[in-house]
C-alpha atoms as a PDB file:
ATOM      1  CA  UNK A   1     157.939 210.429 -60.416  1.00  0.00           C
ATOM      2  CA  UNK A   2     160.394 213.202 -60.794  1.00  0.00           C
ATOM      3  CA  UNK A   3     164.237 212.541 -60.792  1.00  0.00           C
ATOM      4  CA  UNK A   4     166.964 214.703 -60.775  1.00  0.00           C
ATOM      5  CA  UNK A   5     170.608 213.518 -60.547  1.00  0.00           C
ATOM      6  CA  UNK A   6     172.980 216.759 -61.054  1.00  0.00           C
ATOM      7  CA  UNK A   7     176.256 218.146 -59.086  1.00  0.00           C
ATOM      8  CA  UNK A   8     178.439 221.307 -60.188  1.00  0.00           C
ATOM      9  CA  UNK A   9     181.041 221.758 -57.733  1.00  0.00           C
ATOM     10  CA  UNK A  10     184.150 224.494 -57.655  1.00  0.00           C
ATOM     11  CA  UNK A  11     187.132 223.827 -55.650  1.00  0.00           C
ATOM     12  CA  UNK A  12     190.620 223.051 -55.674  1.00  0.00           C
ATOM     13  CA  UNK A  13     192.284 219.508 -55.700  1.00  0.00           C
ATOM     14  CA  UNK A  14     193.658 218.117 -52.529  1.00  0.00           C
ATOM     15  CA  UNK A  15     195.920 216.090 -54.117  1.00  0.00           C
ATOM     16  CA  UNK A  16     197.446 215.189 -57.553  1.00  0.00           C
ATOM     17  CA  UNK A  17     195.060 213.299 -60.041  1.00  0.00           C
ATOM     18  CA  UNK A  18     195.483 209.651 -60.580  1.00  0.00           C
ATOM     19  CA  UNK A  19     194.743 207.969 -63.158  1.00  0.00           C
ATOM     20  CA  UNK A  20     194.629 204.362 -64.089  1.00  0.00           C
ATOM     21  CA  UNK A  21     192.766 202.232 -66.600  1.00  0.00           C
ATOM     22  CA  UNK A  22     190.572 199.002 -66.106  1.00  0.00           C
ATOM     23  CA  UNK A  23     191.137 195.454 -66.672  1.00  0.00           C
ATOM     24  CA  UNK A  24     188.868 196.405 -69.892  1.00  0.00           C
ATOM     25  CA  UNK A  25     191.589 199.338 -70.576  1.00  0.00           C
ATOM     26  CA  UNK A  26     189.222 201.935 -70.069  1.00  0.00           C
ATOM     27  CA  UNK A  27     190.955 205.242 -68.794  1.00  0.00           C
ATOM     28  CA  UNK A  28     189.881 206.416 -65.485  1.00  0.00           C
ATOM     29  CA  UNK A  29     190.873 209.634 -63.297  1.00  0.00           C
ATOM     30  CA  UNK A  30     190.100 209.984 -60.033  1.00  0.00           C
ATOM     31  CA  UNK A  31     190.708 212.929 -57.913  1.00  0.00           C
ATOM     32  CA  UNK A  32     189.197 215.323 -54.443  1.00  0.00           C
ATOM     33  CA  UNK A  33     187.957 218.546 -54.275  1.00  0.00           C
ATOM     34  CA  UNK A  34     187.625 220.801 -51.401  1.00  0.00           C
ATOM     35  CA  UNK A  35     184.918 223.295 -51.147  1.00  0.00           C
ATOM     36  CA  UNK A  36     184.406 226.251 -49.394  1.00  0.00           C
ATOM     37  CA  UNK A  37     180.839 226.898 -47.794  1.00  0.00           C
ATOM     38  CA  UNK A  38     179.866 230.275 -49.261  1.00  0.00           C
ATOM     39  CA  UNK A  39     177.101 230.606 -47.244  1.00  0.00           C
ATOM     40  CA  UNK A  40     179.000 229.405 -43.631  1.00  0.00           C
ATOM     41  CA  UNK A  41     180.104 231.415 -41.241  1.00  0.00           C
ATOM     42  CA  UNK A  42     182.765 229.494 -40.435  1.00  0.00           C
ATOM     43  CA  UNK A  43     185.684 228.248 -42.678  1.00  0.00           C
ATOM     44  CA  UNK A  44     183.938 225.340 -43.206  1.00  0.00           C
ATOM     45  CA  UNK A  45     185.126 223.067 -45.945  1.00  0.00           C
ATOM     46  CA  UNK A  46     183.824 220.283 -48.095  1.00  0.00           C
ATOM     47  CA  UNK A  47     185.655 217.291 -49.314  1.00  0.00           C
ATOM     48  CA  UNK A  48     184.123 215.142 -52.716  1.00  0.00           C
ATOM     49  CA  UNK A  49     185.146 212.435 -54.216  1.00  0.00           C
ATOM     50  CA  UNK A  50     185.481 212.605 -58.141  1.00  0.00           C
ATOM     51  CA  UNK A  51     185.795 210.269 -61.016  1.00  0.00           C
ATOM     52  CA  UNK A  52     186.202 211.459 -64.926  1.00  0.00           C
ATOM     53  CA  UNK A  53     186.532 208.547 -67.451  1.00  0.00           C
ATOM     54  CA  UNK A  54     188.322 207.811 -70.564  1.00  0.00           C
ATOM     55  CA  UNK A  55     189.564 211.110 -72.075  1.00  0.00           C
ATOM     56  CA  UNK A  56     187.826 213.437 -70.234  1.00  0.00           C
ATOM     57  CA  UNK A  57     189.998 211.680 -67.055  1.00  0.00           C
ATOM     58  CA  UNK A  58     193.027 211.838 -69.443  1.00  0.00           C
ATOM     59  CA  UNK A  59     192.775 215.463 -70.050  1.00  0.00           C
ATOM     60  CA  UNK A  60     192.242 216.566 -66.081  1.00  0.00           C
ATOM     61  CA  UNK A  61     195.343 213.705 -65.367  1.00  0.00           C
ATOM     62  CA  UNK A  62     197.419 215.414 -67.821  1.00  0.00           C
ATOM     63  CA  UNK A  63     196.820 218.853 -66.666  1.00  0.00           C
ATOM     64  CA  UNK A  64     195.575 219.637 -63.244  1.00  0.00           C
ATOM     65  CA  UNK A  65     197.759 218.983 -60.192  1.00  0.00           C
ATOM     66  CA  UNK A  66     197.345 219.606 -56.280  1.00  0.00           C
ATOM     67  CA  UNK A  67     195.775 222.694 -55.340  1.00  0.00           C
ATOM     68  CA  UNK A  68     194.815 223.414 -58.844  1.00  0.00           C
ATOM     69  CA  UNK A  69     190.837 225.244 -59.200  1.00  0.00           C
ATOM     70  CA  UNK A  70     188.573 222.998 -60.873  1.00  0.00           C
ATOM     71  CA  UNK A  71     184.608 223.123 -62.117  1.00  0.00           C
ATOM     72  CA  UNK A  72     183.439 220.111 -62.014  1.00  0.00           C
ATOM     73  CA  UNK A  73     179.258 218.971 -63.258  1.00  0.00           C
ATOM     74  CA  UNK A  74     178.426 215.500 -63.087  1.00  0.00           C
ATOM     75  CA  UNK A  75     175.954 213.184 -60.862  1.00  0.00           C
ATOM     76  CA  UNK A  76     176.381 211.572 -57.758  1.00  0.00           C
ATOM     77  CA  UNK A  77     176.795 207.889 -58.023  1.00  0.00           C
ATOM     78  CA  UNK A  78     175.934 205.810 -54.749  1.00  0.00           C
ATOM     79  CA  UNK A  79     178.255 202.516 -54.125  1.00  0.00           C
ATOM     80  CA  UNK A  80     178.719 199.922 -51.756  1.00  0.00           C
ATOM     81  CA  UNK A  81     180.792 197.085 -50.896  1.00  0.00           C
ATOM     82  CA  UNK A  82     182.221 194.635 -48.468  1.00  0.00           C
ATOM     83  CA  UNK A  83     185.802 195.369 -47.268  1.00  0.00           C
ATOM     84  CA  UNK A  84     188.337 192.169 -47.043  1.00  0.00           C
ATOM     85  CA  UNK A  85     187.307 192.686 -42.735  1.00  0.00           C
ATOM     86  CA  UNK A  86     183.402 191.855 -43.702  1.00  0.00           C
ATOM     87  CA  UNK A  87     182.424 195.424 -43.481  1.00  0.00           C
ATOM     88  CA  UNK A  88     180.020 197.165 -45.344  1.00  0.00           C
ATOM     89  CA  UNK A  89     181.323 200.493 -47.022  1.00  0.00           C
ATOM     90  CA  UNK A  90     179.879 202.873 -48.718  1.00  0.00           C
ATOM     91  CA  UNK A  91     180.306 205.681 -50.934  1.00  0.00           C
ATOM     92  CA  UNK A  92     178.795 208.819 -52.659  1.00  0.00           C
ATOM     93  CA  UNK A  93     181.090 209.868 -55.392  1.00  0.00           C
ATOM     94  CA  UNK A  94     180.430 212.566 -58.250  1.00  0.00           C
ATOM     95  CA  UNK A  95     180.987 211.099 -61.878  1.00  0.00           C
ATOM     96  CA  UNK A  96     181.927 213.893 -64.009  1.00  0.00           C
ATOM     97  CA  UNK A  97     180.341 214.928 -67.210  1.00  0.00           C
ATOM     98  CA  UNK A  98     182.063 218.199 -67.715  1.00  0.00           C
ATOM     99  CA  UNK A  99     185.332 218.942 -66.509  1.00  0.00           C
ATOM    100  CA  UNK A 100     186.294 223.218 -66.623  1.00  0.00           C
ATOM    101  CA  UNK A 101     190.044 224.479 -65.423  1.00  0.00           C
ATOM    102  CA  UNK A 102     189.740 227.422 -64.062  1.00  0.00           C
ATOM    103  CA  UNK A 103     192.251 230.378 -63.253  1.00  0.00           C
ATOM    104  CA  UNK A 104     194.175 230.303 -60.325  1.00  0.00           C
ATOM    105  CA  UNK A 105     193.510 234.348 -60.048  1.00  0.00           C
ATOM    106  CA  UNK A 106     190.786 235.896 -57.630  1.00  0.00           C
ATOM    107  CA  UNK A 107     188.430 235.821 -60.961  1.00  0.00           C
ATOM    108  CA  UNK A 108     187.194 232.068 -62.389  1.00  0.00           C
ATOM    109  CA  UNK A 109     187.770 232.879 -65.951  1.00  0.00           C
ATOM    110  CA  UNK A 110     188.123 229.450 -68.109  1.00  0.00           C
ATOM    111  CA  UNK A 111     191.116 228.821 -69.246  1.00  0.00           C
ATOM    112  CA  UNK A 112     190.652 225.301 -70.685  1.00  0.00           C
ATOM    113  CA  UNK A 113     187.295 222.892 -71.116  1.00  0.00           C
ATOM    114  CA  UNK A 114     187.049 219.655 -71.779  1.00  0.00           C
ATOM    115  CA  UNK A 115     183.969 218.224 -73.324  1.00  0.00           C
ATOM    116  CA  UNK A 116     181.518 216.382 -71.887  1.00  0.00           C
ATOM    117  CA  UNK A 117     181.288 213.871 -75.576  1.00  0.00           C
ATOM    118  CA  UNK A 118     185.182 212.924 -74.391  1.00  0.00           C
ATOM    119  CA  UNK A 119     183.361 210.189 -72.593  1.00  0.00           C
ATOM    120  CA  UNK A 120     179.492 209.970 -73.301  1.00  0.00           C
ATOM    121  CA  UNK A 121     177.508 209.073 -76.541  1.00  0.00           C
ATOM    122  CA  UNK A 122     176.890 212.653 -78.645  1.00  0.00           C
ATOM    123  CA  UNK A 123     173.194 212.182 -77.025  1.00  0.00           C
ATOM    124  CA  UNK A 124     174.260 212.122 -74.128  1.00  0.00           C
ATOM    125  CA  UNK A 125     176.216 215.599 -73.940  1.00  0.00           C
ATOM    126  CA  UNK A 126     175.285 218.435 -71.867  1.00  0.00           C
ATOM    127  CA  UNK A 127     174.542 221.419 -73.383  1.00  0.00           C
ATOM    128  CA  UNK A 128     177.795 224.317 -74.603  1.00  0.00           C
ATOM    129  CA  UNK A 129     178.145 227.265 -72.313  1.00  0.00           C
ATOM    130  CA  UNK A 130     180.285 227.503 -69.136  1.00  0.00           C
ATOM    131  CA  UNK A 131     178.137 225.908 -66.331  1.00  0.00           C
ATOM    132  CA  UNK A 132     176.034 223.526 -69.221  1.00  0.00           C
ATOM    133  CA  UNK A 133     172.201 222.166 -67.550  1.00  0.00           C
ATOM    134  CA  UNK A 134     172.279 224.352 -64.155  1.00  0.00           C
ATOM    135  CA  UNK A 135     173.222 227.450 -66.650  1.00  0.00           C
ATOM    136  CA  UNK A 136     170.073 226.414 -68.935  1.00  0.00           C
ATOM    137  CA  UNK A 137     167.940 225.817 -65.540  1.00  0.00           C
ATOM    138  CA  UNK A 138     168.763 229.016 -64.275  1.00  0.00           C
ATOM    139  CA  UNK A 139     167.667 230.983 -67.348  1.00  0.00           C
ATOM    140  CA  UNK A 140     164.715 229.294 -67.454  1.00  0.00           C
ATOM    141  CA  UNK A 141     164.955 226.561 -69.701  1.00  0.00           C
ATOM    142  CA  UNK A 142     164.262 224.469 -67.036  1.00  0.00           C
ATOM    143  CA  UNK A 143     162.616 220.679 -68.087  1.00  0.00           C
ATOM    144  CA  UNK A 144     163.686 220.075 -71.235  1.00  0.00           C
ATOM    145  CA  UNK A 145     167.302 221.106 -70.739  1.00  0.00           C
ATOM    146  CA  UNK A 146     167.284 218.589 -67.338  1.00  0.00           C
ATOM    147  CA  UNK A 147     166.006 215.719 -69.422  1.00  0.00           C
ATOM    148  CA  UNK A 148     168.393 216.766 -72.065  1.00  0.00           C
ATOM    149  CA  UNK A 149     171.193 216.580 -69.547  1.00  0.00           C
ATOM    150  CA  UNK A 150     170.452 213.549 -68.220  1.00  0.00           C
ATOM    151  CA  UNK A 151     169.710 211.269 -71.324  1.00  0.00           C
END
């Protein structure tokens, strides 16, 4: 059976990044991106939910604020839960793996990255290079960069 659990998002944050740590003092940011629909032909925008942990969540907490572009590549991570009413909730939420700032110009040059071993084992790490496994995918590298990515 063939898996794959990958998300690379651009957009800008709707609201200042907030970051907290957990009762096991683990560091984590969490933050929401809008996205534009390039392909609409409306002005039809996307909202995601986004967590980065330990000092990958740091770094975007220290440094990106409201309306600030972001790159984000992670997974999507599926929860759900009972609310103090009884009801069930649910959520789809992207876990970052790699975090890029971008420029706030018309052009998305990088201006800062931070990498994706700031909270994964070096194993773990997706590959260098701006957009990481959907850059490798694209030029062909295809399998063995997805299982790479996903280790």
């Amino acid at each position: 059976m063939v898996s794959f659990n990958r998300a690379v998002l651009a957009g800008n944050l709707t609201q200042d990044p907030e970051l907290r740590v957990t009762q096991n003092g683990v560091p984590v940011c969490s933050f929401r991106i809008a996205v534009n629909r390039v392909r609409s032909k409306s002005e039809a925008v996307d909202f995601f939910n986004v967590s980065a942990w330990q000092e990958l969540g740091e770094t975007v907490a220290n440094y990106k604020k409201k309306g600030d572009p972001i790159l984000v590549e992670g997974h999507l991570k599926y929860r759900s839960w009972q609310s103090q009413d009884g009801a069930k909730r649910n959520a789809v939420e992207v876990i970052a793996d790699r975090v890029q700032f971008l420029s706030r110009g018309t052009s998305s040059q990088l201006q800062a990255e931070a990498p994706a071993s700031a909270n994964k084992a070096p194993a773990e790490s997706s590959a260098e290079g701006g957009w990481g496994v959907a850059k490798q995918l694209q030029e062909g590298e295809g399998e063995e960069a997805a299982v790479e990515g996903e280790r």
